[in-house]
PDB file of N, CA and C in Angstrom:
ATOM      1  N   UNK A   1       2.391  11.541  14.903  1.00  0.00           N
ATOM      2  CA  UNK A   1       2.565  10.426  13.995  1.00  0.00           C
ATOM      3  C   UNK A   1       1.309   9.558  13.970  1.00  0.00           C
ATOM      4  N   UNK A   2       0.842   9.539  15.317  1.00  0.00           N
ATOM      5  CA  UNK A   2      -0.490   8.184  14.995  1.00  0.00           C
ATOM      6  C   UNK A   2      -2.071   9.254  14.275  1.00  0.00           C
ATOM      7  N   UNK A   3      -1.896  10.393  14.521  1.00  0.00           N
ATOM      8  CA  UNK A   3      -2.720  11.481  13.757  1.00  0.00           C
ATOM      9  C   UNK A   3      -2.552  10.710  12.296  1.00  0.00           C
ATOM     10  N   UNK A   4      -0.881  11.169  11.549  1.00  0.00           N
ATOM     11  CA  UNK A   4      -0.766  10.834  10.140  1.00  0.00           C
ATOM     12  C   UNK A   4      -1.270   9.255   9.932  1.00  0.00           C
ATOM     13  N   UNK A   5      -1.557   8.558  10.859  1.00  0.00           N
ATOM     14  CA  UNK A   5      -1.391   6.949  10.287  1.00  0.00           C
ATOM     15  C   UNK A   5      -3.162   6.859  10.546  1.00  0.00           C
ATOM     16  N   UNK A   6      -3.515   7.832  11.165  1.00  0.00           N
ATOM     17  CA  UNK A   6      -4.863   7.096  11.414  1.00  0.00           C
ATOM     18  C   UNK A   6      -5.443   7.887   9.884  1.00  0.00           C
ATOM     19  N   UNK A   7      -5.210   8.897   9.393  1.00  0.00           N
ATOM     20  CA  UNK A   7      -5.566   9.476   7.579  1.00  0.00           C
ATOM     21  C   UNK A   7      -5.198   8.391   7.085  1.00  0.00           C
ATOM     22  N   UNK A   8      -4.028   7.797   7.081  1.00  0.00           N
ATOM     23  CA  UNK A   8      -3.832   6.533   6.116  1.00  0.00           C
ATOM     24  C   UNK A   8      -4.769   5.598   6.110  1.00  0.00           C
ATOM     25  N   UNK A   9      -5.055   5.276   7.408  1.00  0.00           N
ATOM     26  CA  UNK A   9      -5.822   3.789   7.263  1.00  0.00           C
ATOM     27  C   UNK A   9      -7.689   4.381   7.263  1.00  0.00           C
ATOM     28  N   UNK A  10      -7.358   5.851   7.560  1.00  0.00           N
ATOM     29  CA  UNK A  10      -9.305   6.162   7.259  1.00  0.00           C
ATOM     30  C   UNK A  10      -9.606   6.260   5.442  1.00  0.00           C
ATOM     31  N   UNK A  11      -8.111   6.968   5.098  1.00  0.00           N
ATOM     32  CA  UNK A  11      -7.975   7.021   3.477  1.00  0.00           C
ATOM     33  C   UNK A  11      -8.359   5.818   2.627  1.00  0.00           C
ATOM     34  N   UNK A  12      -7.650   4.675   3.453  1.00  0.00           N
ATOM     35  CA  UNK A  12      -7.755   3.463   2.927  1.00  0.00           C
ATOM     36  C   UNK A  12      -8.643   2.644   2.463  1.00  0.00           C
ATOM     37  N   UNK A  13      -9.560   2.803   3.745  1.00  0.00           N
ATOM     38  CA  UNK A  13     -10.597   2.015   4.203  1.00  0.00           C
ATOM     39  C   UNK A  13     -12.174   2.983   2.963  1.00  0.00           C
ATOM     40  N   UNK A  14     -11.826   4.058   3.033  1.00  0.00           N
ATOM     41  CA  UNK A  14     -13.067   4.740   2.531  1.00  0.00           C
ATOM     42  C   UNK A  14     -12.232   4.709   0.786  1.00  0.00           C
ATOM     43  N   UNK A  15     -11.584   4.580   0.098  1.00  0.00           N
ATOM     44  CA  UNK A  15     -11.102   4.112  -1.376  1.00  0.00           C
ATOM     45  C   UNK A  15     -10.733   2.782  -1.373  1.00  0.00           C
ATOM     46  N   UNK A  16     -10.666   1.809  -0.770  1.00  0.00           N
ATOM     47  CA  UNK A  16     -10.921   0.352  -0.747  1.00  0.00           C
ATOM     48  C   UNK A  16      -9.979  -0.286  -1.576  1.00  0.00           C
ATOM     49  N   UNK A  17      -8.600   0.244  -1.247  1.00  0.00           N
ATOM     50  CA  UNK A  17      -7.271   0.499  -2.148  1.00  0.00           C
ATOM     51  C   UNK A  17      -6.447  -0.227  -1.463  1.00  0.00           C
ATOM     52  N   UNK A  18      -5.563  -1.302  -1.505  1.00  0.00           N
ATOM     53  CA  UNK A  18      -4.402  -1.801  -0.442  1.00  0.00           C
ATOM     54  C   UNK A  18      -3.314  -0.973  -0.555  1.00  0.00           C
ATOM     55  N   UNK A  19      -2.122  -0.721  -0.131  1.00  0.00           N
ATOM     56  CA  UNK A  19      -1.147  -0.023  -0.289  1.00  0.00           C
ATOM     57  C   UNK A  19       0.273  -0.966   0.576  1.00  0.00           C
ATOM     58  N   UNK A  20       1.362  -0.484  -0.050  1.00  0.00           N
ATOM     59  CA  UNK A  20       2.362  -1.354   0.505  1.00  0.00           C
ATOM     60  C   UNK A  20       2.967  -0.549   1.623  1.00  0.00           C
ATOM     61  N   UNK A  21       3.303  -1.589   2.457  1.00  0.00           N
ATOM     62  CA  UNK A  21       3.706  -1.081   3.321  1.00  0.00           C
ATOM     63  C   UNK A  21       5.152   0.497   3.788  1.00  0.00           C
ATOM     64  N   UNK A  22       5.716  -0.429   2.795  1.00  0.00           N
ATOM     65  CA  UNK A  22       6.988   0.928   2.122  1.00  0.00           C
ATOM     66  C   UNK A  22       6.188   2.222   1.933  1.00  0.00           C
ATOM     67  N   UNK A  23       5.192   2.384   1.051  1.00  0.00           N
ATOM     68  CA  UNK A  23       4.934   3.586   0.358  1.00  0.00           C
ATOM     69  C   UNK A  23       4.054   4.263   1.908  1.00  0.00           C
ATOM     70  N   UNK A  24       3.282   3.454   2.430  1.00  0.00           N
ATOM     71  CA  UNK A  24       2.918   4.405   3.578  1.00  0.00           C
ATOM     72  C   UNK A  24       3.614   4.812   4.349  1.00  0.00           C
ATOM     73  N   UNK A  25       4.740   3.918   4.959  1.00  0.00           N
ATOM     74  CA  UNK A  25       5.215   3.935   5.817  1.00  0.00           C
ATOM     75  C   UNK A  25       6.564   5.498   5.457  1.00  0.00           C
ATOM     76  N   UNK A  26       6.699   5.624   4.008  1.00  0.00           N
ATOM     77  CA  UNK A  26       7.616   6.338   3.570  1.00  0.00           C
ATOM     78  C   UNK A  26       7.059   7.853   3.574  1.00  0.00           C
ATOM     79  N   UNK A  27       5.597   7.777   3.219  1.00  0.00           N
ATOM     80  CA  UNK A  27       3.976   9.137   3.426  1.00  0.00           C
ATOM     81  C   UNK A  27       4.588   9.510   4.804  1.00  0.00           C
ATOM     82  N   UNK A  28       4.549   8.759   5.519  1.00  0.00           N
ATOM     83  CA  UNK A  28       3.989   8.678   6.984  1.00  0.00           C
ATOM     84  C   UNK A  28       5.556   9.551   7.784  1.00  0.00           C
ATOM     85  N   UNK A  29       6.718   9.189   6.909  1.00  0.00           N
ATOM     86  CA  UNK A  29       7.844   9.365   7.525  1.00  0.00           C
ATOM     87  C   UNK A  29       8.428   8.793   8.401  1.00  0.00           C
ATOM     88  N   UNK A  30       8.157   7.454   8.710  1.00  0.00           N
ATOM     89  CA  UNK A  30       8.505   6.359   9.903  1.00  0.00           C
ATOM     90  C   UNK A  30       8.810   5.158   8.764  1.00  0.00           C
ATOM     91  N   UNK A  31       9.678   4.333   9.787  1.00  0.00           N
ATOM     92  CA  UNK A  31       9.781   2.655   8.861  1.00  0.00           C
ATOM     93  C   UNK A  31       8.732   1.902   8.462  1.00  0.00           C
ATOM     94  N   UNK A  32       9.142   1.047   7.986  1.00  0.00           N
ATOM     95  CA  UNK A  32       7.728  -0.188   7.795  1.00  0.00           C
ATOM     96  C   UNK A  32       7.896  -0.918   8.997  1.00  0.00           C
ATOM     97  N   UNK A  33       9.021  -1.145   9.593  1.00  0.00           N
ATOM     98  CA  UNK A  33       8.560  -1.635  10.946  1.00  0.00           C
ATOM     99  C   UNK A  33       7.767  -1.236  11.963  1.00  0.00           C
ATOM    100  N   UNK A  34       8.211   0.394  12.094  1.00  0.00           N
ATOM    101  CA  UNK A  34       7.644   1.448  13.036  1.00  0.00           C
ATOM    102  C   UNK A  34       5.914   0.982  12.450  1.00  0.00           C
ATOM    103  N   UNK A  35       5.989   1.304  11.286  1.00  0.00           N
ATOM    104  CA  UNK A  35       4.240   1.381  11.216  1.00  0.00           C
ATOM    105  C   UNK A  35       3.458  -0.092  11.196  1.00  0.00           C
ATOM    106  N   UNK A  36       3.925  -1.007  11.053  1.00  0.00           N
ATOM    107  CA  UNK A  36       3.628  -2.186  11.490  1.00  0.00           C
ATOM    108  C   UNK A  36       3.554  -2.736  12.948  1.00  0.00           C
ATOM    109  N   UNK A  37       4.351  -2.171  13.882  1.00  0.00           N
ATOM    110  CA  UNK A  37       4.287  -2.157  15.373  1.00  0.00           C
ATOM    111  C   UNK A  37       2.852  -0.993  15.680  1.00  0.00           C
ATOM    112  N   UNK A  38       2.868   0.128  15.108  1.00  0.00           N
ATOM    113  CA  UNK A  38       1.918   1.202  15.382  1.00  0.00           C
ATOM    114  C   UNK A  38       0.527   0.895  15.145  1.00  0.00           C
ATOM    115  N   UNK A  39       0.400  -0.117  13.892  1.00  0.00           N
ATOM    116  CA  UNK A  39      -0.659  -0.870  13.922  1.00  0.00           C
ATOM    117  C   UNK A  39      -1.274  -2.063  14.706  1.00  0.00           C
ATOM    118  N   UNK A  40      -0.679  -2.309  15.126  1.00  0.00           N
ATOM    119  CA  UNK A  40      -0.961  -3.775  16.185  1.00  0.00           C
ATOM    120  C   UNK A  40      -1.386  -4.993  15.681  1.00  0.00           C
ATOM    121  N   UNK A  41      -2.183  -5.650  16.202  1.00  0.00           N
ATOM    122  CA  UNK A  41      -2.531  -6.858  15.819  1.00  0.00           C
ATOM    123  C   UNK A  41      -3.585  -6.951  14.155  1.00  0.00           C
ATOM    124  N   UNK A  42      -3.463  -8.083  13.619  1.00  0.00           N
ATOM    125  CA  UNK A  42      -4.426  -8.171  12.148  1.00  0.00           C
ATOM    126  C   UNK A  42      -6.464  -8.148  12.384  1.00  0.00           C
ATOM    127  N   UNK A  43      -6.094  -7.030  11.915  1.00  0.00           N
ATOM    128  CA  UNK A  43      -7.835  -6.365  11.990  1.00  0.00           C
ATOM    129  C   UNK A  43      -8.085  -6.098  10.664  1.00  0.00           C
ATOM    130  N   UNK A  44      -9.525  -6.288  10.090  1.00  0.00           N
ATOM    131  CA  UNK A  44      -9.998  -5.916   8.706  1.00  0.00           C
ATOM    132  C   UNK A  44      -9.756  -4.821   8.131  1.00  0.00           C
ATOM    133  N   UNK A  45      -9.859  -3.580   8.725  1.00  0.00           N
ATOM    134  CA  UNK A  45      -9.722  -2.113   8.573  1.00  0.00           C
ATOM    135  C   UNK A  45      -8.179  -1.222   8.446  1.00  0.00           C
ATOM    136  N   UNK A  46      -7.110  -2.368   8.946  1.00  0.00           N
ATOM    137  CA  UNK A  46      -5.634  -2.383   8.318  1.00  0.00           C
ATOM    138  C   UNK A  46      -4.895  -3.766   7.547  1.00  0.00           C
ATOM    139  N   UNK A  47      -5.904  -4.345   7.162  1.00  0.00           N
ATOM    140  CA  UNK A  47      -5.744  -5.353   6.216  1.00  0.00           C
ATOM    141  C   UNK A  47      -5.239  -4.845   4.948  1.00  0.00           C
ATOM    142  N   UNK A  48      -5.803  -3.631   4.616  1.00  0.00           N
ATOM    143  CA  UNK A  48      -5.069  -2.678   3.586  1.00  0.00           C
ATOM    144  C   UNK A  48      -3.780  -3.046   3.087  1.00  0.00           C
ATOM    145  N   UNK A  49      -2.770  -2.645   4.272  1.00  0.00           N
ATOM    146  CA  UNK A  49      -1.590  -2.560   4.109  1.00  0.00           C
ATOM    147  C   UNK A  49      -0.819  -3.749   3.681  1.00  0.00           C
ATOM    148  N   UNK A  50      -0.236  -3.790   2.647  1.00  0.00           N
ATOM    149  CA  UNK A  50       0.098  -5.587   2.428  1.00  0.00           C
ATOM    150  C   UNK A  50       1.491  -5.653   1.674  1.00  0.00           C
ATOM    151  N   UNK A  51       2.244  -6.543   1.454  1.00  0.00           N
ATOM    152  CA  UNK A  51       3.508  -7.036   0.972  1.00  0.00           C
ATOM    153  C   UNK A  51       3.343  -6.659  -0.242  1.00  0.00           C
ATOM    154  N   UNK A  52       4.612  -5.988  -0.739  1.00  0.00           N
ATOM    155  CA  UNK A  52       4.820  -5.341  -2.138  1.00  0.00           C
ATOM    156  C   UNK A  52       5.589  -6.478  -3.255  1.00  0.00           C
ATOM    157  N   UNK A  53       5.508  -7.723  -2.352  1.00  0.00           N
ATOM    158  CA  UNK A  53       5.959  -9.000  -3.597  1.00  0.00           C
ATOM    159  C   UNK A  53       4.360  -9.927  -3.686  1.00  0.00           C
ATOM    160  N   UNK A  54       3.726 -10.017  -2.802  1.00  0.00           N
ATOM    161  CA  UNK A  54       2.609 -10.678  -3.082  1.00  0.00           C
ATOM    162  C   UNK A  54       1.095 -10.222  -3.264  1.00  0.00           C
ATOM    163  N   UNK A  55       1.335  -8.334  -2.724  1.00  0.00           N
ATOM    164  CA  UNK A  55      -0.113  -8.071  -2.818  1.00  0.00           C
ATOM    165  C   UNK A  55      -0.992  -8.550  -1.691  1.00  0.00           C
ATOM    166  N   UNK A  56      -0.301  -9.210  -0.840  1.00  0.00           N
ATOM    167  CA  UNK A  56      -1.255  -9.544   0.729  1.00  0.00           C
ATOM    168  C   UNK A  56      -0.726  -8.919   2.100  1.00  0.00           C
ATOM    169  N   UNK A  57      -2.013  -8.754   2.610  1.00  0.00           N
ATOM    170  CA  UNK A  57      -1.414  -8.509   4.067  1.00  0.00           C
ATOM    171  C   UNK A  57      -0.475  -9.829   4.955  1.00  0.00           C
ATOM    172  N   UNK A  58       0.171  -9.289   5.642  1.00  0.00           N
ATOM    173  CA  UNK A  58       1.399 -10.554   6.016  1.00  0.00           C
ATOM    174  C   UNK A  58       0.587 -11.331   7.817  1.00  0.00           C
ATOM    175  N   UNK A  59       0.472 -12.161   7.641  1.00  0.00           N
ATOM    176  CA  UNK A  59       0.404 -13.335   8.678  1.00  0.00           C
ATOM    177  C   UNK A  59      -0.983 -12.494   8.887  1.00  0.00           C
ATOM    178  N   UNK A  60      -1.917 -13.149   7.769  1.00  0.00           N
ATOM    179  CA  UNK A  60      -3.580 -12.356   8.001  1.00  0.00           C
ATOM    180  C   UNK A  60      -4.195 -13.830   7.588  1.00  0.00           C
ATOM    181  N   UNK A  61      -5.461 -14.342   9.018  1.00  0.00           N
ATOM    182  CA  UNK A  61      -6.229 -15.050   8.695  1.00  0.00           C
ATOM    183  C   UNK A  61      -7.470 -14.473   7.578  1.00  0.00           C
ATOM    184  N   UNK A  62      -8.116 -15.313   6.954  1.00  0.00           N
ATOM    185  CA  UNK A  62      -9.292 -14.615   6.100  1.00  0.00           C
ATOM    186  C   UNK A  62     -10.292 -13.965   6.645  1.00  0.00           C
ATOM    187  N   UNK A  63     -10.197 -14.358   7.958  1.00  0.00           N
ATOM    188  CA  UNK A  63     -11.308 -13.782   8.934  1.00  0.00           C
ATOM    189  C   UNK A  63     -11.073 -12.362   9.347  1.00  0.00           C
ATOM    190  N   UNK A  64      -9.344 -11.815   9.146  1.00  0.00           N
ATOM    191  CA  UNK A  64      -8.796 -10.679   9.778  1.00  0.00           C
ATOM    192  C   UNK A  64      -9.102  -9.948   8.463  1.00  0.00           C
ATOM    193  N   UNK A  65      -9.013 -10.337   7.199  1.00  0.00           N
ATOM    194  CA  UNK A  65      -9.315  -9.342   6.185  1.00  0.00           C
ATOM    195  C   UNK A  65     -10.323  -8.600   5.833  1.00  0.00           C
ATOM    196  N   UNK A  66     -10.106  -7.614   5.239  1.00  0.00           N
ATOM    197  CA  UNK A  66     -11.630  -6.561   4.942  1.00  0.00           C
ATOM    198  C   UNK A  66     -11.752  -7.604   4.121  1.00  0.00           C
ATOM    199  N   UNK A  67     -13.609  -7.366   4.232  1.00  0.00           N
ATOM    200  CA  UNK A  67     -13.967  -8.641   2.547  1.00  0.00           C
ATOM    201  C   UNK A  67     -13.814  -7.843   1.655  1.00  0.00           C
ATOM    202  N   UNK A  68     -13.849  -6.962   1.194  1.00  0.00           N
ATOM    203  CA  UNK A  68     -13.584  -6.152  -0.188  1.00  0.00           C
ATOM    204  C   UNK A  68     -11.972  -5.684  -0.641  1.00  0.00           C
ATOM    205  N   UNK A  69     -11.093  -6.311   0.307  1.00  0.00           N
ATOM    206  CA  UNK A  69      -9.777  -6.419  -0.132  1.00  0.00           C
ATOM    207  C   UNK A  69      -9.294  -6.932  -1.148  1.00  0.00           C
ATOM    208  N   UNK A  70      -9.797  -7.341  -1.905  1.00  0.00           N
ATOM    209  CA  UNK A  70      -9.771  -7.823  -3.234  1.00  0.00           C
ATOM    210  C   UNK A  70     -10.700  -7.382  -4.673  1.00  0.00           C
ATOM    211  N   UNK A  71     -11.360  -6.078  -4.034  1.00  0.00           N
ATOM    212  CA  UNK A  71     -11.958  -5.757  -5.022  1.00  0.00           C
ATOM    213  C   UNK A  71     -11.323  -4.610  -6.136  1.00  0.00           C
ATOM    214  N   UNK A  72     -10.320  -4.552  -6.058  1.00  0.00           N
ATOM    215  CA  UNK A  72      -9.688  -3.874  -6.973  1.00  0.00           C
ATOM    216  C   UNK A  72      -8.261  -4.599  -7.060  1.00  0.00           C
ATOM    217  N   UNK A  73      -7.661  -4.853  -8.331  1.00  0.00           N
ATOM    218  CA  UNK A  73      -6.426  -4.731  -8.192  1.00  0.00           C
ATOM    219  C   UNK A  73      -5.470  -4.294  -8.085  1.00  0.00           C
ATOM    220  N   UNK A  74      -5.354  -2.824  -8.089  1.00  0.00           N
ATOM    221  CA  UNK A  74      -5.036  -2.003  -7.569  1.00  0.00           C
ATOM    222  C   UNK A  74      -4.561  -1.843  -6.527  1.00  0.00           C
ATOM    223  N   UNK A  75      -3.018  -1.318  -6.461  1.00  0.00           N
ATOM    224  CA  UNK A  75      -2.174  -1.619  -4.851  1.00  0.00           C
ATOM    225  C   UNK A  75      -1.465  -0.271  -5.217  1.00  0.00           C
ATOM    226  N   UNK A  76      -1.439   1.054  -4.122  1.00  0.00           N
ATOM    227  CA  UNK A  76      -0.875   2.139  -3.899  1.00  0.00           C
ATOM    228  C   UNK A  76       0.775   1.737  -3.712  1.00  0.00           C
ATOM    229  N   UNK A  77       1.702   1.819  -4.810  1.00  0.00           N
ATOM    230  CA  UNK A  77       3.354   1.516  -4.446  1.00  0.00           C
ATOM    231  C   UNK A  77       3.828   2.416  -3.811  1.00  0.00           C
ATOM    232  N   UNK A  78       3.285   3.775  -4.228  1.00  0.00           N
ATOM    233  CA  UNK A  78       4.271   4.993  -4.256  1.00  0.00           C
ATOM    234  C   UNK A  78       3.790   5.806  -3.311  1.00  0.00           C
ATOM    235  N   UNK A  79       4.710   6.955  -2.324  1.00  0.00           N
ATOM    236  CA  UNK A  79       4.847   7.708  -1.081  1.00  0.00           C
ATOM    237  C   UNK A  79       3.485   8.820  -1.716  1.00  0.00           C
ATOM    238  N   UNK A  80       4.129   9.047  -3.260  1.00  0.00           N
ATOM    239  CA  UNK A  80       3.891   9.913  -3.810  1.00  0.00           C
ATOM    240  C   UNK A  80       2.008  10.566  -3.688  1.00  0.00           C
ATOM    241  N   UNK A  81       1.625   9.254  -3.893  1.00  0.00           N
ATOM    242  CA  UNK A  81      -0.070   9.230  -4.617  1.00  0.00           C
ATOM    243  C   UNK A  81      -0.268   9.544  -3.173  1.00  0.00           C
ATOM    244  N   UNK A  82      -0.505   9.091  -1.874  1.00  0.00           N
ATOM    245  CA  UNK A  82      -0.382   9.359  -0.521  1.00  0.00           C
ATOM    246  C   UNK A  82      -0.336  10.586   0.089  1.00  0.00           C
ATOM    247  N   UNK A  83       1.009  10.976  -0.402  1.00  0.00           N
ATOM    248  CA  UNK A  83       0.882  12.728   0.370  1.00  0.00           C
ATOM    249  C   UNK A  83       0.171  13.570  -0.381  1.00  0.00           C
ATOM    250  N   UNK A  84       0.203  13.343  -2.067  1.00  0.00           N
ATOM    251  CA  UNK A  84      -0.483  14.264  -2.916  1.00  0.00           C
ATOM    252  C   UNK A  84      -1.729  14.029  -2.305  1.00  0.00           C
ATOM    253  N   UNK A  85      -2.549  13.112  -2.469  1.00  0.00           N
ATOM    254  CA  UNK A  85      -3.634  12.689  -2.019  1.00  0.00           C
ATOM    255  C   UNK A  85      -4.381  12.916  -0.768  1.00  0.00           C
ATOM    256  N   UNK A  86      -3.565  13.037   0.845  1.00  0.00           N
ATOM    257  CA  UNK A  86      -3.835  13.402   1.648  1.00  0.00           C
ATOM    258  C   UNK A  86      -2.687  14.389   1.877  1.00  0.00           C
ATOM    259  N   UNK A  87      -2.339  15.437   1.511  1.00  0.00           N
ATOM    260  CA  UNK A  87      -1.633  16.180   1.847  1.00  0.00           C
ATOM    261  C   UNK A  87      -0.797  16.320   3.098  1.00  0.00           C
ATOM    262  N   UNK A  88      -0.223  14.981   2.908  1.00  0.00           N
ATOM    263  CA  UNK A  88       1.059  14.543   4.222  1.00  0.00           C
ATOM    264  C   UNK A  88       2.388  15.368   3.901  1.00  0.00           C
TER     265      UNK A  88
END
């Protein structure tokens, strides 16, 4: 499992894409809790992952965010684009 999550967040980080937590966590085959515990504390490089009502990562200082987290608007909803994409 931390194999599949570390493709997610290398996927992430190198297409500069946020994604909600649901849709990875659904790729991944674990909860959004599970993968929110699996991630640990707020670091730039899983800043990615963010709330599917606001588009942000949850309880993230500005200092914890990638700076280019905002350069697209663009937010991955779906399990779908994920496994097609990295063949999970």
């Amino acid at each position: 499992m931390q194999d599949k999550i570390a493709v997610v967040v290398d996927y992430l980080n190198e297409v500069k894409t946020r994604c909600t937590f649901n849709a990875a966590a659904q790729a991944i085959g674990i909860t959004p809790q599970a993968l929110k515990k699996q991630l640990g504390k707020p670091r730039p490089e899983i800043s990615w992952f963010v709330s599917p009502t606001s588009g942000e990562p949850m309880r993230y200082t500005d200092n914890d965010k990638h700076p280019e987290l905002y350069r697209t608007r663009r937010i991955i909803t779906s399990a779908k684009v994920l496994t097609r994409n990295l063949g999970l």
